[in-house]
PDB file of N, CA and C in Angstrom:
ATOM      1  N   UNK A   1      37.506  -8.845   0.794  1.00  0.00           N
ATOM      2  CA  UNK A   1      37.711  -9.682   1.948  1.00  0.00           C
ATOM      3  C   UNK A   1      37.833 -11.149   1.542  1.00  0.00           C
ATOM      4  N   UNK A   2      37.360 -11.694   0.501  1.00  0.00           N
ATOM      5  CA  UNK A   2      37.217 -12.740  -0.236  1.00  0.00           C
ATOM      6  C   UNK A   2      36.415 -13.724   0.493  1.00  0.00           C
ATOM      7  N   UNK A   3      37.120 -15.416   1.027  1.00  0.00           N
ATOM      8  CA  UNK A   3      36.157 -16.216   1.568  1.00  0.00           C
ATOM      9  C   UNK A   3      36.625 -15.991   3.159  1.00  0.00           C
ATOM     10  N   UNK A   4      35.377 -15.766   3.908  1.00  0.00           N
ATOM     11  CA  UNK A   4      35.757 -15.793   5.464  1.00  0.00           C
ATOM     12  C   UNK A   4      35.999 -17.046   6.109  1.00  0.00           C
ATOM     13  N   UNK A   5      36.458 -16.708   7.282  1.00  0.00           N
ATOM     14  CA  UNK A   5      37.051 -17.976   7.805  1.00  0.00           C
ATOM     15  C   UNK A   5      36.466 -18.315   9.158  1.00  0.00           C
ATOM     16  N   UNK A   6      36.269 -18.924   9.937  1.00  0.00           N
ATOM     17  CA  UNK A   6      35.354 -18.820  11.390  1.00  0.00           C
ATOM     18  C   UNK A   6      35.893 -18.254  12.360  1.00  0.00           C
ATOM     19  N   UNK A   7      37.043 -17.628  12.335  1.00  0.00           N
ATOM     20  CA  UNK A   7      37.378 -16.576  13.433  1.00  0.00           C
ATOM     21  C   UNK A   7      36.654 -15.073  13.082  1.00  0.00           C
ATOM     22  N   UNK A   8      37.190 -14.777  11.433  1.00  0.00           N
ATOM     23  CA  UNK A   8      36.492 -13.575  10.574  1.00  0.00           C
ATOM     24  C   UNK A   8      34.869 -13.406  10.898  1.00  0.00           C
ATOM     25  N   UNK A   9      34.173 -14.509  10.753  1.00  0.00           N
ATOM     26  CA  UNK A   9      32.919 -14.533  10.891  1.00  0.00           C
ATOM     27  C   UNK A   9      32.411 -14.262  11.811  1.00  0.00           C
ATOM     28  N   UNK A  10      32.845 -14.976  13.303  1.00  0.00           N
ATOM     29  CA  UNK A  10      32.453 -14.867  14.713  1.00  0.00           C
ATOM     30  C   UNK A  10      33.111 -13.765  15.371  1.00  0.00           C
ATOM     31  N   UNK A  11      33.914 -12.804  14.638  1.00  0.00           N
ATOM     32  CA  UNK A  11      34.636 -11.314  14.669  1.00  0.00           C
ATOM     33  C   UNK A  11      34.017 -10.234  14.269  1.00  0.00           C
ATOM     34  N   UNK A  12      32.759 -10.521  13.491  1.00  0.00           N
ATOM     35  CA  UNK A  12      31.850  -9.617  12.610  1.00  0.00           C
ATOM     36  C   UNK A  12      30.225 -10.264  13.211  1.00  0.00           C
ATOM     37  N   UNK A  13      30.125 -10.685  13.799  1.00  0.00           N
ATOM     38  CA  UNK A  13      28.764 -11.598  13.991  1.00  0.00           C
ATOM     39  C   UNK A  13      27.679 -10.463  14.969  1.00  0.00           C
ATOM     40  N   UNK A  14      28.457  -9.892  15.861  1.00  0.00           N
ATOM     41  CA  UNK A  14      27.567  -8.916  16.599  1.00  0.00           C
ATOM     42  C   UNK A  14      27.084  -7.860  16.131  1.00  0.00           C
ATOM     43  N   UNK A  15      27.938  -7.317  14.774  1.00  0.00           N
ATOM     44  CA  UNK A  15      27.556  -6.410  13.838  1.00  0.00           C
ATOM     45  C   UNK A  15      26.295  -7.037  12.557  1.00  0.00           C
ATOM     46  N   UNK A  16      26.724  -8.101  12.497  1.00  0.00           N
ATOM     47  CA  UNK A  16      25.787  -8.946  11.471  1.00  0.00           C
ATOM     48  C   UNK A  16      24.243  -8.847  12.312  1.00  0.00           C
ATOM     49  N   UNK A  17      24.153  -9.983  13.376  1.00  0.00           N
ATOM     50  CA  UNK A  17      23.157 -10.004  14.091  1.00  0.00           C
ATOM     51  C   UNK A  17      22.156  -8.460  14.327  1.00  0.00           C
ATOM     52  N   UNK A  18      23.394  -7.396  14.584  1.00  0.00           N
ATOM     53  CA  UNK A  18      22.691  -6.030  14.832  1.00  0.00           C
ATOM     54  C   UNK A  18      22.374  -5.378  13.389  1.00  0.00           C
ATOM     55  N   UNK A  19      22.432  -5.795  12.392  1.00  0.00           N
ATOM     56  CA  UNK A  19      22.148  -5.576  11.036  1.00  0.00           C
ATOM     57  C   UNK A  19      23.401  -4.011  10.660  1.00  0.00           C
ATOM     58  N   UNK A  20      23.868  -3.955  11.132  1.00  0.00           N
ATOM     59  CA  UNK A  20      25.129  -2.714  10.884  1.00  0.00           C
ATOM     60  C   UNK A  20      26.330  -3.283   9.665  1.00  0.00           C
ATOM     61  N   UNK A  21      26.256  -4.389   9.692  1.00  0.00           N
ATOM     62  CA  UNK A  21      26.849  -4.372   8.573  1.00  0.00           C
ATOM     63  C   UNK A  21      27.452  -4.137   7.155  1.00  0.00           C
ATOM     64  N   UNK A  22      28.156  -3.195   6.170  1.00  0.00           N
ATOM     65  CA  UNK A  22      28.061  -3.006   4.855  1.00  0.00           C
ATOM     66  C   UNK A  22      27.262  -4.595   4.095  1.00  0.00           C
ATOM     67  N   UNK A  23      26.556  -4.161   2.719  1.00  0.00           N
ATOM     68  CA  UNK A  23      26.067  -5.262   2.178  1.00  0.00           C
ATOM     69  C   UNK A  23      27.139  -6.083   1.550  1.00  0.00           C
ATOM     70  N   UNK A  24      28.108  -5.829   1.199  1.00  0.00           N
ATOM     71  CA  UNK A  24      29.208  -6.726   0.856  1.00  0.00           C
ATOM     72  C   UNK A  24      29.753  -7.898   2.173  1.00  0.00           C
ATOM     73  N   UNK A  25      30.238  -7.120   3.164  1.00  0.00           N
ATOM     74  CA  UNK A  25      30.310  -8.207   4.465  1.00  0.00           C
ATOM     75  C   UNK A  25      29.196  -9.054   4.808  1.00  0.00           C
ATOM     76  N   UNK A  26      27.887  -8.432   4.549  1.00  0.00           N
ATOM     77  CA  UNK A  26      26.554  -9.325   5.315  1.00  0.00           C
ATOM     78  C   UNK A  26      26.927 -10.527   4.089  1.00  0.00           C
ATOM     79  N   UNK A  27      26.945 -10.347   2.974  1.00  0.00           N
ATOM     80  CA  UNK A  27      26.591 -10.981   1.505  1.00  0.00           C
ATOM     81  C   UNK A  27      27.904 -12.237   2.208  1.00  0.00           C
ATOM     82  N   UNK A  28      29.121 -12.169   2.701  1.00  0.00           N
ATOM     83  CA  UNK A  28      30.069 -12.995   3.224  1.00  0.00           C
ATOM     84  C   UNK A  28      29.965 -13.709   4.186  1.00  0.00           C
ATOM     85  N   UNK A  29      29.352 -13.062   5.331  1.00  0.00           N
ATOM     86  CA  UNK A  29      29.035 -13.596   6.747  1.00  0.00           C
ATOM     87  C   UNK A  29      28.107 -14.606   6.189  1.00  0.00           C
ATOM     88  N   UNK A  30      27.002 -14.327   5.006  1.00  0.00           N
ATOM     89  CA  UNK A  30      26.007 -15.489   5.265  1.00  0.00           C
ATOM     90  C   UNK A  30      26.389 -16.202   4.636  1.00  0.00           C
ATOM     91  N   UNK A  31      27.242 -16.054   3.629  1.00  0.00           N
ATOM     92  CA  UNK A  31      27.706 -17.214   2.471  1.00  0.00           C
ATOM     93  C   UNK A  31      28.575 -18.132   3.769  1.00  0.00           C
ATOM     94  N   UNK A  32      29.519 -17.728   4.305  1.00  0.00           N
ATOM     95  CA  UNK A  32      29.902 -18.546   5.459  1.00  0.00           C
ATOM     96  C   UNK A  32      29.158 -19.189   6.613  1.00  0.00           C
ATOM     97  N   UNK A  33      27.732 -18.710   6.831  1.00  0.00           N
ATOM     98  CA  UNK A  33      27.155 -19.057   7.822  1.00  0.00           C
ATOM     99  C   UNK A  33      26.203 -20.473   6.956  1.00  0.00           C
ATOM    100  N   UNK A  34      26.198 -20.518   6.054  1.00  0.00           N
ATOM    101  CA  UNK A  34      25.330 -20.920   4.985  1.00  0.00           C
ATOM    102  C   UNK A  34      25.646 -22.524   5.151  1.00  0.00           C
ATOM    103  N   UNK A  35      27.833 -22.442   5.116  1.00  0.00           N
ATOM    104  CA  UNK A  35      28.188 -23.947   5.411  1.00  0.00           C
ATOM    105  C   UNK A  35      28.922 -23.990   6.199  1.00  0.00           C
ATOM    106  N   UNK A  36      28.681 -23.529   7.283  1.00  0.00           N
ATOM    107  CA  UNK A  36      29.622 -23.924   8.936  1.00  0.00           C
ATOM    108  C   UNK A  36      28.781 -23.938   9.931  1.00  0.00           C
ATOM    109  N   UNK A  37      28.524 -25.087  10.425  1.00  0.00           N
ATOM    110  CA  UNK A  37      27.038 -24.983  11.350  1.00  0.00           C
ATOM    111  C   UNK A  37      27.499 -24.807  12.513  1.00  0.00           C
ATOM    112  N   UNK A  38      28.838 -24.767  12.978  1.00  0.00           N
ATOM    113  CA  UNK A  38      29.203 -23.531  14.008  1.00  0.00           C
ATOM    114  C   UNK A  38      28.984 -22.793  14.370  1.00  0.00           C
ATOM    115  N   UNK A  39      29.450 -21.738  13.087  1.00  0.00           N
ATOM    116  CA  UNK A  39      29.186 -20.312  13.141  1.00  0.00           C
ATOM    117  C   UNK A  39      27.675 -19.828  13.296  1.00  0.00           C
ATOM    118  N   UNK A  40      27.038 -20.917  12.264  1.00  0.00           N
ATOM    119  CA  UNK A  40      25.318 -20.835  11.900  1.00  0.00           C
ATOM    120  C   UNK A  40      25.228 -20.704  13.508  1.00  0.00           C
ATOM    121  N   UNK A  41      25.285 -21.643  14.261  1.00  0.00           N
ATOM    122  CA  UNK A  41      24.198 -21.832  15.875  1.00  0.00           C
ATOM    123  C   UNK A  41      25.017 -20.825  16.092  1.00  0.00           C
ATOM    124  N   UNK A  42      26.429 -20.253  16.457  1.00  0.00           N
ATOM    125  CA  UNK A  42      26.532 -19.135  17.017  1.00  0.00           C
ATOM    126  C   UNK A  42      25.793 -17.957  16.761  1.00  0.00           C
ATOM    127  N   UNK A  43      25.601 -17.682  15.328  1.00  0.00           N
ATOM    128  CA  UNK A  43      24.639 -16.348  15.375  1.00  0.00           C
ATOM    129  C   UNK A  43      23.259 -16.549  15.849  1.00  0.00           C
ATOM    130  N   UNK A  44      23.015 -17.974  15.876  1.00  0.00           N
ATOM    131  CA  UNK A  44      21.303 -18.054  16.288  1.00  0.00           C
ATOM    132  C   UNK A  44      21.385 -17.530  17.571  1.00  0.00           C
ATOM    133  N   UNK A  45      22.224 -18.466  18.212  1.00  0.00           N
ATOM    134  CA  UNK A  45      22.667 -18.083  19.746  1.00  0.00           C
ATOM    135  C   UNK A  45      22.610 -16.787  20.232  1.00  0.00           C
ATOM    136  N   UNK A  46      23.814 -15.967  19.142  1.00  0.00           N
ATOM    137  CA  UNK A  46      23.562 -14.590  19.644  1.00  0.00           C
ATOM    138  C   UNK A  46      22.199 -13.649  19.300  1.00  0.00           C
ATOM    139  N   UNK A  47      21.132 -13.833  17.929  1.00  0.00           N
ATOM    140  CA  UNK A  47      20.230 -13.756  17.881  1.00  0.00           C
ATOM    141  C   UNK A  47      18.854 -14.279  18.891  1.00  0.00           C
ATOM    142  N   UNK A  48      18.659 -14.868  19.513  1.00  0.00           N
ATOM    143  CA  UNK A  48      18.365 -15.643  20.411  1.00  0.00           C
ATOM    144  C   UNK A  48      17.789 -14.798  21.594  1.00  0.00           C
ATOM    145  N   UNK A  49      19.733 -14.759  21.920  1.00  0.00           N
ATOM    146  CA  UNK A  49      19.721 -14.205  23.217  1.00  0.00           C
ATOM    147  C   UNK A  49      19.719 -12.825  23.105  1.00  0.00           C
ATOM    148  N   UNK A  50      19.821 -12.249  22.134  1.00  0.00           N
ATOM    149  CA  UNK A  50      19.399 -10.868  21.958  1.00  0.00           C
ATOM    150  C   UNK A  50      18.034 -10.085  22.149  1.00  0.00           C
ATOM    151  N   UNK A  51      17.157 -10.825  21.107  1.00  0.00           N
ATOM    152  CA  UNK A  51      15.611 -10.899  21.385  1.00  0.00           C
ATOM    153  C   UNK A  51      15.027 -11.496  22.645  1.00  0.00           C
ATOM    154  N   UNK A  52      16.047 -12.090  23.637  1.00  0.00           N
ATOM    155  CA  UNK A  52      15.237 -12.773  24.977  1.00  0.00           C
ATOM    156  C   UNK A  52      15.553 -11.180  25.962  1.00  0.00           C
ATOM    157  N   UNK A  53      16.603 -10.515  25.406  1.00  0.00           N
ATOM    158  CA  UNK A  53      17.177  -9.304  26.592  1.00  0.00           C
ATOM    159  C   UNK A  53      15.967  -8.324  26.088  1.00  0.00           C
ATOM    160  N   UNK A  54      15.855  -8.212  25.240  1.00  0.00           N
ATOM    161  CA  UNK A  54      14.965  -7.380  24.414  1.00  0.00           C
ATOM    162  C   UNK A  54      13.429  -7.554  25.155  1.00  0.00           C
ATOM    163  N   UNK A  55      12.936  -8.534  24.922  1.00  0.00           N
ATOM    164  CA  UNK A  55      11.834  -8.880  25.263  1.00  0.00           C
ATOM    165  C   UNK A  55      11.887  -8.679  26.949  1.00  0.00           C
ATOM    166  N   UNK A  56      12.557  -9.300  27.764  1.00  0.00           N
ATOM    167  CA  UNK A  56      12.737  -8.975  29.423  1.00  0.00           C
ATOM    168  C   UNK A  56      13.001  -7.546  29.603  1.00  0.00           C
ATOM    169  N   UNK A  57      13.572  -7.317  29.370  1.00  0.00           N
ATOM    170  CA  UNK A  57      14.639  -5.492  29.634  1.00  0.00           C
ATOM    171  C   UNK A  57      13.402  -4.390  28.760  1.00  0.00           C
ATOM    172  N   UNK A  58      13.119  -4.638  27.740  1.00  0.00           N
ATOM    173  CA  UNK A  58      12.610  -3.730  27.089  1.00  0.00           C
ATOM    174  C   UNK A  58      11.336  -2.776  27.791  1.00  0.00           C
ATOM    175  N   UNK A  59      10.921  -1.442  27.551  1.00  0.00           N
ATOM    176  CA  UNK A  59      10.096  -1.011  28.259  1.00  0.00           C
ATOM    177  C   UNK A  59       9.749  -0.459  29.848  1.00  0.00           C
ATOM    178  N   UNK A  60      11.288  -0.936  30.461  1.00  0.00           N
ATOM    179  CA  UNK A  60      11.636  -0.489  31.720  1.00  0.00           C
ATOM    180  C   UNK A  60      12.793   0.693  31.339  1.00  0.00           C
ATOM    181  N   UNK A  61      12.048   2.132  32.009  1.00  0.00           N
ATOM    182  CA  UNK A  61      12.713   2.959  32.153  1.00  0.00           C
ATOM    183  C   UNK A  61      13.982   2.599  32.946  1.00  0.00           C
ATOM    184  N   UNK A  62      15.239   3.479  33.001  1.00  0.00           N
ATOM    185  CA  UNK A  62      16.278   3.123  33.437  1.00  0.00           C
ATOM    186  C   UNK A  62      15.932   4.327  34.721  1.00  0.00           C
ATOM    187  N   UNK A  63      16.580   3.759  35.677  1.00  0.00           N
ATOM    188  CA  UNK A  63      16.726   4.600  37.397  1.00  0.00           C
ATOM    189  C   UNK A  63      17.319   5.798  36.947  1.00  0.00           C
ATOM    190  N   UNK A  64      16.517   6.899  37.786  1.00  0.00           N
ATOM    191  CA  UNK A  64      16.758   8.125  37.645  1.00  0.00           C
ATOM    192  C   UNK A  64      18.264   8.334  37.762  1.00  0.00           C
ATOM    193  N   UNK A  65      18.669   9.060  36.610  1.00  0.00           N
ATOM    194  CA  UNK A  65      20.154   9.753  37.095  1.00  0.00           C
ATOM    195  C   UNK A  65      21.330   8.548  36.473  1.00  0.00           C
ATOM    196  N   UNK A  66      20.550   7.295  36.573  1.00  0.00           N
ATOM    197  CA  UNK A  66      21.414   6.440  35.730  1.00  0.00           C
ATOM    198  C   UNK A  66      22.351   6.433  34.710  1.00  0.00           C
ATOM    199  N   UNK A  67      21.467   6.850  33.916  1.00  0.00           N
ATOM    200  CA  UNK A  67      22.392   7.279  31.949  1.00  0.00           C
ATOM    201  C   UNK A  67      23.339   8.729  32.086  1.00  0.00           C
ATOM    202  N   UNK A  68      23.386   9.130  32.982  1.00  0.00           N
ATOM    203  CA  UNK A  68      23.799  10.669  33.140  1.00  0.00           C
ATOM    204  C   UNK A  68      25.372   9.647  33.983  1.00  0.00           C
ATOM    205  N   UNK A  69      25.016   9.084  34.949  1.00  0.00           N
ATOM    206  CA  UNK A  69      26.457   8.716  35.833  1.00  0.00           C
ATOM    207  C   UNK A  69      27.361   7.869  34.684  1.00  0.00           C
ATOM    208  N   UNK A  70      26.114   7.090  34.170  1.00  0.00           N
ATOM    209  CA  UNK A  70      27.093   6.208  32.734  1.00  0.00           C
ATOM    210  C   UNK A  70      28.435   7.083  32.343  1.00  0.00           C
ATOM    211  N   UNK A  71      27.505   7.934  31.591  1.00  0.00           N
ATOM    212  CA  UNK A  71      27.532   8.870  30.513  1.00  0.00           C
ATOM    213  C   UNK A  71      29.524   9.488  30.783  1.00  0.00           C
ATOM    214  N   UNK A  72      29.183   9.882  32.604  1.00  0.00           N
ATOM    215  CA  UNK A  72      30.040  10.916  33.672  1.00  0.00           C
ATOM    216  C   UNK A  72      31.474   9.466  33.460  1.00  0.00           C
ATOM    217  N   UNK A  73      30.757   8.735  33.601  1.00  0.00           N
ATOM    218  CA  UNK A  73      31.646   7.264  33.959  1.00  0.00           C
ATOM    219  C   UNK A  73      32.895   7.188  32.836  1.00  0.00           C
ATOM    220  N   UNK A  74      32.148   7.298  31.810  1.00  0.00           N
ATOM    221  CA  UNK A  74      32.606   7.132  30.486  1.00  0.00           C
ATOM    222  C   UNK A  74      33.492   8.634  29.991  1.00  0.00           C
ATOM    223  N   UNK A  75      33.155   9.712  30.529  1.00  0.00           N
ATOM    224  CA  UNK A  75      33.962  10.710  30.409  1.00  0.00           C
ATOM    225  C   UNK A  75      35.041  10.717  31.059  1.00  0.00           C
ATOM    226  N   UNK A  76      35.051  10.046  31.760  1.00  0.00           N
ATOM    227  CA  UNK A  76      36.153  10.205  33.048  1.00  0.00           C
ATOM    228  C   UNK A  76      36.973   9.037  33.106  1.00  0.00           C
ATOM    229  N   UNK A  77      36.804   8.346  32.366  1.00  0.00           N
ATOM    230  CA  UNK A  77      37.706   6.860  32.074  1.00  0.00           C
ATOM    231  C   UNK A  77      38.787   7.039  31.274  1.00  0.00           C
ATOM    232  N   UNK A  78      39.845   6.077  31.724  1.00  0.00           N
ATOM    233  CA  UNK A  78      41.308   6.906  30.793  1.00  0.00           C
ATOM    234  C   UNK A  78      41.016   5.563  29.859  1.00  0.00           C
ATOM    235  N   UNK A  79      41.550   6.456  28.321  1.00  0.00           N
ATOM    236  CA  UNK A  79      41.535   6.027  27.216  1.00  0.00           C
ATOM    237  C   UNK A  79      42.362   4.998  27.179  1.00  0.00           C
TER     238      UNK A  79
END
């Protein structure tokens, strides 16, 4: 992939943040996050606000029947 660029970076950042990344891309994302303080506050940002949904949302069961209509929602949606 060689050196990323700040579209590349902020294109891969939700995977970074969620740690899914291969170690070769993470090893890029941070070398880029390292000197673009852009990109840097964007992942804080999305780190951030990840752990704030986490912390509010977390531990509340979802409404009965909920994940099942998702689920129906998502079967039934044209590709």
């Amino acid at each position: 992939m060689g050196d990323m660029g700040c579209r590349e970076t902020k294109r891969e950042l939700e995977r970074y943040v969620d740690g899914e990344c291969l170690k070769e891309l993470t090893v890029e994302v941070e070398a880029h996050l390292a000197g673009c303080t852009d990109c840097h506050d964007h992942a804080e940002f999305k780190r951030h606000m990840k752990l704030l949904i986490a912390t509010k949302c977390g531990g509340e069961a979802l409404p009965e029947g909920l994940a099942e209509r998702i689920r129906e929602r998502i079967r039934s949606a044209n590709p």
